[in-house]
PDB file of N, CA and C in Angstrom:
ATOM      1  N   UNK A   1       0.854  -1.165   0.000  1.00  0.00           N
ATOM      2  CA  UNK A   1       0.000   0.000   0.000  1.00  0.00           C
ATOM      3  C   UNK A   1       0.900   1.228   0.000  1.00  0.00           C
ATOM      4  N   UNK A   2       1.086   2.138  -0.872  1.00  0.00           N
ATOM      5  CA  UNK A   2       1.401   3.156  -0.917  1.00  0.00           C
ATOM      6  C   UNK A   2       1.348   4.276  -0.186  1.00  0.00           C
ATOM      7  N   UNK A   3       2.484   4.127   0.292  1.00  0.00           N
ATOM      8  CA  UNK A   3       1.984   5.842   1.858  1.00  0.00           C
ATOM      9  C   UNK A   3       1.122   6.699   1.561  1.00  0.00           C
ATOM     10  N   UNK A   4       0.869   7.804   0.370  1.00  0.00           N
ATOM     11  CA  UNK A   4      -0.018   8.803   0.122  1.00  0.00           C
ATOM     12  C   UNK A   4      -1.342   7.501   0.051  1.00  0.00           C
ATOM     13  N   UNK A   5      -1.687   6.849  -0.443  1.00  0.00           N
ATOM     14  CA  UNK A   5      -3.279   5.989  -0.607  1.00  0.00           C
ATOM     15  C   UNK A   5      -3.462   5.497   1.001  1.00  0.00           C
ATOM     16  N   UNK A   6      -2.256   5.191   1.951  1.00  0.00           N
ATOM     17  CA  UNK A   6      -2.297   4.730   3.073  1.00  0.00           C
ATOM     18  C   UNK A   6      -3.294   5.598   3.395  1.00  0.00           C
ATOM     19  N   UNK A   7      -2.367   6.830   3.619  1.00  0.00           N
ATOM     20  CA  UNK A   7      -2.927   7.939   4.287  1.00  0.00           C
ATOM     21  C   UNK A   7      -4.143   8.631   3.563  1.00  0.00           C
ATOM     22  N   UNK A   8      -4.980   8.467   2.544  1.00  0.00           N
ATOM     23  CA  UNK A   8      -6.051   9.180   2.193  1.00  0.00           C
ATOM     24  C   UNK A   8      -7.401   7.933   2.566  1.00  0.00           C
ATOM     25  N   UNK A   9      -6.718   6.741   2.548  1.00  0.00           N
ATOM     26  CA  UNK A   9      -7.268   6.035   3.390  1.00  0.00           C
ATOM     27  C   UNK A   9      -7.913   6.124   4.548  1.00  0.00           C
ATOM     28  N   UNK A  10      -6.876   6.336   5.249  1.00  0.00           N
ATOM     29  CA  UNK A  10      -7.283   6.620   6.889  1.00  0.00           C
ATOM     30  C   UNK A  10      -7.699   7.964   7.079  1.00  0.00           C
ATOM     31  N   UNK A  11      -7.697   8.864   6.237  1.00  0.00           N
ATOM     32  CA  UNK A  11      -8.703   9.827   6.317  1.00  0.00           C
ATOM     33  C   UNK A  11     -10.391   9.561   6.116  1.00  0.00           C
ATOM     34  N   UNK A  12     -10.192   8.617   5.688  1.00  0.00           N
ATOM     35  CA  UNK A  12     -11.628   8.181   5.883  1.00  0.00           C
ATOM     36  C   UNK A  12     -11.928   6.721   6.734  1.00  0.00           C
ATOM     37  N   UNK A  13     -10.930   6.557   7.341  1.00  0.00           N
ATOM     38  CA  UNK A  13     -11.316   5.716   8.353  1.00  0.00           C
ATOM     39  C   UNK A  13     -11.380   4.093   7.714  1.00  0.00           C
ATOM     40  N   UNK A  14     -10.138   4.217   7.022  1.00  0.00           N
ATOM     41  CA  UNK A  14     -10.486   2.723   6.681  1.00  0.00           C
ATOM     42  C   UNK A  14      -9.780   1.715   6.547  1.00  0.00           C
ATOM     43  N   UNK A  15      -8.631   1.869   7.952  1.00  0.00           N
ATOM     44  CA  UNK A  15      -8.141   0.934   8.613  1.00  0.00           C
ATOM     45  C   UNK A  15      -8.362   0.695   9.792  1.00  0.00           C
ATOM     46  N   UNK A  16      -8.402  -0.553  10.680  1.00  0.00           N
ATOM     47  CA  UNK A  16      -8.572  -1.066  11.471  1.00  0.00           C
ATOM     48  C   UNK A  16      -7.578  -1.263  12.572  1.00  0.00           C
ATOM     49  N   UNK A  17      -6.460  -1.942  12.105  1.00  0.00           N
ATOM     50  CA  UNK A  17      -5.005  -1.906  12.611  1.00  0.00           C
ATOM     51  C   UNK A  17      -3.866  -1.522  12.073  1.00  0.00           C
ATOM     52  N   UNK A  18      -2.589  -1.191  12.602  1.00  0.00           N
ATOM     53  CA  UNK A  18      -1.472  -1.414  12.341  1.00  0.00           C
ATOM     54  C   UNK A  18      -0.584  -2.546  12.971  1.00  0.00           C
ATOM     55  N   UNK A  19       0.214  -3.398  12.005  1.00  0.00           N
ATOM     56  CA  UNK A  19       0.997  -3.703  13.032  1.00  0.00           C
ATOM     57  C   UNK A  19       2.413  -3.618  12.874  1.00  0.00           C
ATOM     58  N   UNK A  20       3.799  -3.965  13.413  1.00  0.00           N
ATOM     59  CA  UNK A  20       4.443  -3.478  13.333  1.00  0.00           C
ATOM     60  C   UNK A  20       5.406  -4.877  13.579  1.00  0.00           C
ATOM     61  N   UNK A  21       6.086  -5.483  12.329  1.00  0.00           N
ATOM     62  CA  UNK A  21       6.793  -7.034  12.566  1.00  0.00           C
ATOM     63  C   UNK A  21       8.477  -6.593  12.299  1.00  0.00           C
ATOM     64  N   UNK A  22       8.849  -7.546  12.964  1.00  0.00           N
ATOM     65  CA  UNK A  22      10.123  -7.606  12.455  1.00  0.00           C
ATOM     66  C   UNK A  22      10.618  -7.757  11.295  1.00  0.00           C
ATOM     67  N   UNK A  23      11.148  -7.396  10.228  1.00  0.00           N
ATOM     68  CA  UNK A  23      12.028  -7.561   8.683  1.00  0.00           C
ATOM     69  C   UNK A  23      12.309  -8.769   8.862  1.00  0.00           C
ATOM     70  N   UNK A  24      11.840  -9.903   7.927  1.00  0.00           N
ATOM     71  CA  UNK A  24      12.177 -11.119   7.634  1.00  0.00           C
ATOM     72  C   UNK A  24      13.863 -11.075   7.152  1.00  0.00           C
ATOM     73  N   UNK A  25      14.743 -10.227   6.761  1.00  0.00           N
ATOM     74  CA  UNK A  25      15.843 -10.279   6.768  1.00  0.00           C
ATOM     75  C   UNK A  25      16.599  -9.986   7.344  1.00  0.00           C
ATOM     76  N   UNK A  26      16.566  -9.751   8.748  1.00  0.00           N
ATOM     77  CA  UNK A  26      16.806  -8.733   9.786  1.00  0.00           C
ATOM     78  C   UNK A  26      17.491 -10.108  11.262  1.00  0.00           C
ATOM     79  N   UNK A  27      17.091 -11.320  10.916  1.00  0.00           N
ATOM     80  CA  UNK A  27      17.076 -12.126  11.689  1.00  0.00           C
ATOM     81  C   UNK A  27      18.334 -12.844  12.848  1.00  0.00           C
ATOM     82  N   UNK A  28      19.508 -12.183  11.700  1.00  0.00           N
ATOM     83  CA  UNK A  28      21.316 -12.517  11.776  1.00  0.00           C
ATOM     84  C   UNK A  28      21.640 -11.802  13.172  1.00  0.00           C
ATOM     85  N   UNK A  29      22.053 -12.331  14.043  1.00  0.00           N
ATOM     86  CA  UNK A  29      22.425 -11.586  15.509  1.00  0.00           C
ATOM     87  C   UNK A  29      22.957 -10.620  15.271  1.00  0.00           C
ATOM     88  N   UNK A  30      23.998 -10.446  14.331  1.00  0.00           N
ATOM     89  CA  UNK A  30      24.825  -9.332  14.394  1.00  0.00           C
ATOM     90  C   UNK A  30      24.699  -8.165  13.938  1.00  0.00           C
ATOM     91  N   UNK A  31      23.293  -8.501  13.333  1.00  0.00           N
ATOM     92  CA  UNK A  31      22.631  -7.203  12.320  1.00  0.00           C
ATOM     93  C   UNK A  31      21.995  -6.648  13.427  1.00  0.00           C
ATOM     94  N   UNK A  32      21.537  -5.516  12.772  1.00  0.00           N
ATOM     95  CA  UNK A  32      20.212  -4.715  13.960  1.00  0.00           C
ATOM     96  C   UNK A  32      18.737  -4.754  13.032  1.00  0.00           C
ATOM     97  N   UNK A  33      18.280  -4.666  13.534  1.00  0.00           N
ATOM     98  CA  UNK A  33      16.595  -5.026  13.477  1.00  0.00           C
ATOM     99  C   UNK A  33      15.848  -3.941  12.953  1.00  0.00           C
ATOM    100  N   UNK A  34      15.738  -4.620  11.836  1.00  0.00           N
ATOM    101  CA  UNK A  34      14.589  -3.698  10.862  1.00  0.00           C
ATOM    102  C   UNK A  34      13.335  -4.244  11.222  1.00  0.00           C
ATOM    103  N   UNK A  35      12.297  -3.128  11.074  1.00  0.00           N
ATOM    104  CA  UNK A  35      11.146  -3.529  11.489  1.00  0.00           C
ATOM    105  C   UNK A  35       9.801  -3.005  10.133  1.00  0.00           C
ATOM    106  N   UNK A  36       8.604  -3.616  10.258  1.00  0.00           N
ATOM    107  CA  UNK A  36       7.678  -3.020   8.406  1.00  0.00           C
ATOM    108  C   UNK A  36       6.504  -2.912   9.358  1.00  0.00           C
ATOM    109  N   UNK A  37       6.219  -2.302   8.378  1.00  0.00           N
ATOM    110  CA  UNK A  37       4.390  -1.923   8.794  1.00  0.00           C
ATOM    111  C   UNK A  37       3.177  -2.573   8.011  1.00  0.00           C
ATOM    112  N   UNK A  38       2.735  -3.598   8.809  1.00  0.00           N
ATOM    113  CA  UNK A  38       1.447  -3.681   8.614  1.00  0.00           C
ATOM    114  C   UNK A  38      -0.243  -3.349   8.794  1.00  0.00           C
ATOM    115  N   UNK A  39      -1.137  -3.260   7.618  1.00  0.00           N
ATOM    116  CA  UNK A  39      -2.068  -2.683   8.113  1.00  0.00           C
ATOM    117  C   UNK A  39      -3.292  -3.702   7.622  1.00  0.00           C
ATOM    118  N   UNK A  40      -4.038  -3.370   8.419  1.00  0.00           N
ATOM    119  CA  UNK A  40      -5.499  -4.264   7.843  1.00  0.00           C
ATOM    120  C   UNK A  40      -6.526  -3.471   8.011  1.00  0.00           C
ATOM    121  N   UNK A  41      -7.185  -3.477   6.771  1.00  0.00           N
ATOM    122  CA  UNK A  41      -8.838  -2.526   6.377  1.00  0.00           C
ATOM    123  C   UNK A  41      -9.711  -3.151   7.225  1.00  0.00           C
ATOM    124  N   UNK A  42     -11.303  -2.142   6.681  1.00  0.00           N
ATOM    125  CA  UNK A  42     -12.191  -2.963   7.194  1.00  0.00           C
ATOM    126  C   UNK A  42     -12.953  -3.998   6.353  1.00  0.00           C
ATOM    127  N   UNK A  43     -11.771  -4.812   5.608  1.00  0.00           N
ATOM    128  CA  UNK A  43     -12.906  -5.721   5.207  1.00  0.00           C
ATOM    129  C   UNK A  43     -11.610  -6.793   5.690  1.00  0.00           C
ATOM    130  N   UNK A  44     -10.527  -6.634   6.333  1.00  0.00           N
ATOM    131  CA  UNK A  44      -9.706  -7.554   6.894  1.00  0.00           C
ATOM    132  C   UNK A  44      -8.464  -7.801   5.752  1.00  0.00           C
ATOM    133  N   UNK A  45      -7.878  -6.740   4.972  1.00  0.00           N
ATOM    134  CA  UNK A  45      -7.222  -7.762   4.070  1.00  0.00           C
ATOM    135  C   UNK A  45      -6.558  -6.589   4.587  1.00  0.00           C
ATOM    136  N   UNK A  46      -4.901  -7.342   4.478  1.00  0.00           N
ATOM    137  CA  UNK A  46      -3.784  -6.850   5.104  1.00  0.00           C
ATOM    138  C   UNK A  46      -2.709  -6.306   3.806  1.00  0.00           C
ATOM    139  N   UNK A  47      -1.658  -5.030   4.585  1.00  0.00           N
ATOM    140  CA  UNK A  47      -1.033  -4.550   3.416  1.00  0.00           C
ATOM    141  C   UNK A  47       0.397  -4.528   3.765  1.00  0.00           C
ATOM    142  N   UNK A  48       1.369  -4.308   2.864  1.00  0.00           N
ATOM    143  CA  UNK A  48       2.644  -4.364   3.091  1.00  0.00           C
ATOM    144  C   UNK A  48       2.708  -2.067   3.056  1.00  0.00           C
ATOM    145  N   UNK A  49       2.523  -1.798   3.982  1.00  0.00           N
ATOM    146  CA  UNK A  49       3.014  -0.328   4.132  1.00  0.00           C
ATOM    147  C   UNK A  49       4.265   0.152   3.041  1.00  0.00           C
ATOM    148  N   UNK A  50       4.100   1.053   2.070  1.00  0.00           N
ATOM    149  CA  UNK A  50       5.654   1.009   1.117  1.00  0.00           C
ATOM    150  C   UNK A  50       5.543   2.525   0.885  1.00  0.00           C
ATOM    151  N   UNK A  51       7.000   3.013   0.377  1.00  0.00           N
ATOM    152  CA  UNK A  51       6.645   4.400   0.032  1.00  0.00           C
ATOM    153  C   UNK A  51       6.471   4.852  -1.250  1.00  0.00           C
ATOM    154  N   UNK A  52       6.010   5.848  -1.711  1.00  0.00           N
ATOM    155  CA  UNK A  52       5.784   6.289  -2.922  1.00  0.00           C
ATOM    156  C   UNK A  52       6.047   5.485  -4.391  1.00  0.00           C
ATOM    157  N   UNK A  53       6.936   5.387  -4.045  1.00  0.00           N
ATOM    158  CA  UNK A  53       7.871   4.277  -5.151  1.00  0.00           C
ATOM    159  C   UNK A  53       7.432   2.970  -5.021  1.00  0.00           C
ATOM    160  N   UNK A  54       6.918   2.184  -4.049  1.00  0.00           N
ATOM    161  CA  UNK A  54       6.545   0.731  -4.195  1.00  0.00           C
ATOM    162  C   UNK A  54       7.273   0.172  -3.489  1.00  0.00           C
ATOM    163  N   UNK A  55       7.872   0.977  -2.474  1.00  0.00           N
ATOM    164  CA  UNK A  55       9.261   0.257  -1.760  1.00  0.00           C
ATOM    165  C   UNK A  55       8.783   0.253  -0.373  1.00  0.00           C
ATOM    166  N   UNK A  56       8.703  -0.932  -0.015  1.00  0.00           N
ATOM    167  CA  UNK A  56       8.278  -1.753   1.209  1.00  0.00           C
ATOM    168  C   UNK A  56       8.931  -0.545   2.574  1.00  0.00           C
ATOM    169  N   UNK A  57       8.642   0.151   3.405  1.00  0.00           N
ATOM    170  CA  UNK A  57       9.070   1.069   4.345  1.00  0.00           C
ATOM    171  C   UNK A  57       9.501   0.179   5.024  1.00  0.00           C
ATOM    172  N   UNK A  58      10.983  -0.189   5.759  1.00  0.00           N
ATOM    173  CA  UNK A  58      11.484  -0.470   6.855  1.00  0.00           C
ATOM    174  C   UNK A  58      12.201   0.361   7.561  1.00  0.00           C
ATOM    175  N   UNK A  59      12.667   0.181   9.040  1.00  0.00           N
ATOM    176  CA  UNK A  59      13.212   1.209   9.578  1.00  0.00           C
ATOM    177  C   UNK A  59      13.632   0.219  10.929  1.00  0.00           C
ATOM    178  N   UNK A  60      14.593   0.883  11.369  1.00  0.00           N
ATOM    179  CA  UNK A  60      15.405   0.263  12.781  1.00  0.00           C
ATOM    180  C   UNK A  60      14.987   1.374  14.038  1.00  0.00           C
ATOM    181  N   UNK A  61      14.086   2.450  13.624  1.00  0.00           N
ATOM    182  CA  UNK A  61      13.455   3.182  13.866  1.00  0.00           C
ATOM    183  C   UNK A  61      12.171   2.870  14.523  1.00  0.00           C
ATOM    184  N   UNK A  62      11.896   2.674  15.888  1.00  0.00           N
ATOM    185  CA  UNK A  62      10.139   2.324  15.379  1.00  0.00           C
ATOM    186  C   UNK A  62       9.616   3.802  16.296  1.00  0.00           C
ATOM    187  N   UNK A  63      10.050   4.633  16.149  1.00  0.00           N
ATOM    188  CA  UNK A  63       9.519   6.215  16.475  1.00  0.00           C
ATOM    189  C   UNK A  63       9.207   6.772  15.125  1.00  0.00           C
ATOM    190  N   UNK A  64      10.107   6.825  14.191  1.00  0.00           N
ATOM    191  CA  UNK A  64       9.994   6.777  12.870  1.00  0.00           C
ATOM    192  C   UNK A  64       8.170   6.355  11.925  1.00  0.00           C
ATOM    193  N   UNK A  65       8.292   4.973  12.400  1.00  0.00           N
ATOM    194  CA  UNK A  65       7.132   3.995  12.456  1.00  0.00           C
ATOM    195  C   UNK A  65       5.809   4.633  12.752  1.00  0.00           C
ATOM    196  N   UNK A  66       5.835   4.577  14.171  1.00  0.00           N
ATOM    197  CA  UNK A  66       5.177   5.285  14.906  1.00  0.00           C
ATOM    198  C   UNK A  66       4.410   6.610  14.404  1.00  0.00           C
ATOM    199  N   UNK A  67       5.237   7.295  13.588  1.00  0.00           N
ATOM    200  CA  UNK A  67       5.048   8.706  13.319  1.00  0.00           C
ATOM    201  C   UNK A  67       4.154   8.359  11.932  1.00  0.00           C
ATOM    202  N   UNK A  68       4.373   7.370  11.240  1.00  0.00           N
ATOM    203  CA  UNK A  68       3.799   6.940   9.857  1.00  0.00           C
ATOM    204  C   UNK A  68       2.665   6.951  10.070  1.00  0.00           C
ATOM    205  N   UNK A  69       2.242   5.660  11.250  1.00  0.00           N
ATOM    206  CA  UNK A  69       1.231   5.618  11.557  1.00  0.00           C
ATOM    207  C   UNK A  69       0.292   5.992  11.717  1.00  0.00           C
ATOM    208  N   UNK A  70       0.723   6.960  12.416  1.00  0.00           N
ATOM    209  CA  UNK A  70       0.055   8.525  13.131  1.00  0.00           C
ATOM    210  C   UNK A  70      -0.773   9.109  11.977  1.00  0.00           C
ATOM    211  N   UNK A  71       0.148   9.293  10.820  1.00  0.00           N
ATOM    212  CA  UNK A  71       0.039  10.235   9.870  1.00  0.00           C
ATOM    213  C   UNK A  71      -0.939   9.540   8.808  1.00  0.00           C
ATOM    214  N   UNK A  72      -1.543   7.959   8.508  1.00  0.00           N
ATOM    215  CA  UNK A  72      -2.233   7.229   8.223  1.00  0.00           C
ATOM    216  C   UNK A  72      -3.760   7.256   9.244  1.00  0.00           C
ATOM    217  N   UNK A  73      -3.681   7.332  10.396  1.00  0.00           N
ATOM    218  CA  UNK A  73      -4.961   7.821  10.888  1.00  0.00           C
ATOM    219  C   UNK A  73      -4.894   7.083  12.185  1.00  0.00           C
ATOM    220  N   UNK A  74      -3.807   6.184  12.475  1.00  0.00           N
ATOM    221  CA  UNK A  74      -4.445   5.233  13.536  1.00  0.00           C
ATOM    222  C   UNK A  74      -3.031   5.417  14.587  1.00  0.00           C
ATOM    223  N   UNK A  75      -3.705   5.472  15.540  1.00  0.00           N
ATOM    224  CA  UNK A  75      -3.244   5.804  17.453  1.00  0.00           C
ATOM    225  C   UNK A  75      -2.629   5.018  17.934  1.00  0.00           C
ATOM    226  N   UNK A  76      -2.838   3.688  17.738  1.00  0.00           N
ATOM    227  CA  UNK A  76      -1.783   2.588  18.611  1.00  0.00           C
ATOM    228  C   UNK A  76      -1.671   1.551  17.164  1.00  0.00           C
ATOM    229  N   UNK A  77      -0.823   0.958  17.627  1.00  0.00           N
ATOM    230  CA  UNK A  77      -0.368  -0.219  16.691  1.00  0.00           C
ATOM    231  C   UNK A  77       0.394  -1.824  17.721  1.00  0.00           C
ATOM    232  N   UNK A  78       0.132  -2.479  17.432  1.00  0.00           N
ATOM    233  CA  UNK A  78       0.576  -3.867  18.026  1.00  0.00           C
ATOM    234  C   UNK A  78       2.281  -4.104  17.267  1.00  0.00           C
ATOM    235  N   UNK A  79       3.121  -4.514  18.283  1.00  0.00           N
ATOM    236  CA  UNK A  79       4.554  -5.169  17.918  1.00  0.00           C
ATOM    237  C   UNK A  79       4.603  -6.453  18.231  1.00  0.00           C
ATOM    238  N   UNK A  80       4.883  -7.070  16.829  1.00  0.00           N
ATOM    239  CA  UNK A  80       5.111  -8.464  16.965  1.00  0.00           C
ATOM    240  C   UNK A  80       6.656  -9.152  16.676  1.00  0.00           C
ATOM    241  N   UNK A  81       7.052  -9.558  17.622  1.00  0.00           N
ATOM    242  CA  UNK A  81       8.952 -10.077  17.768  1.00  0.00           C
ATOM    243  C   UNK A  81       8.945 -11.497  16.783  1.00  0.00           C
TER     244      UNK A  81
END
């Protein structure tokens, strides 16, 4: 889902959750931990959060995250390890 459609989205209220998973490539001890954003509408179908370009948003950031969120329409979000 495209950040600007994210967010004109949730201007009308039409997500349900965020959640917030760990980067499936992120897993190597020695690396640090990227984290993606997921979201689910109200008809339940879930999105890969990406930016403008089609590029999946990760971040080692989750204030960063957080702030996306925000800016998509929705207040809390769930972290899953």
């Amino acid at each position: 889902m495209l950040l600007n459609d994210a967010i004109a989205l949730g201007e009308n209220g039409s997500w349900l959750e965020a959640q917030v998973r760990v980067s499936p490539g992120t897993k190597i001890p020695s690396s640090k931990t990227q984290w993606f954003v997921m979201l689910r509408d109200t008809s339940n179908k879930s999105f890969v959060l990406a930016d403008n370009d089609d590029q999946p948003i990760a971040s080692e950031d989750m204030s960063a995250l957080a702030e996306l969120i925000r800016q998509i329409g929705l207040k809390e979000f769930t972290v899953f390890l």
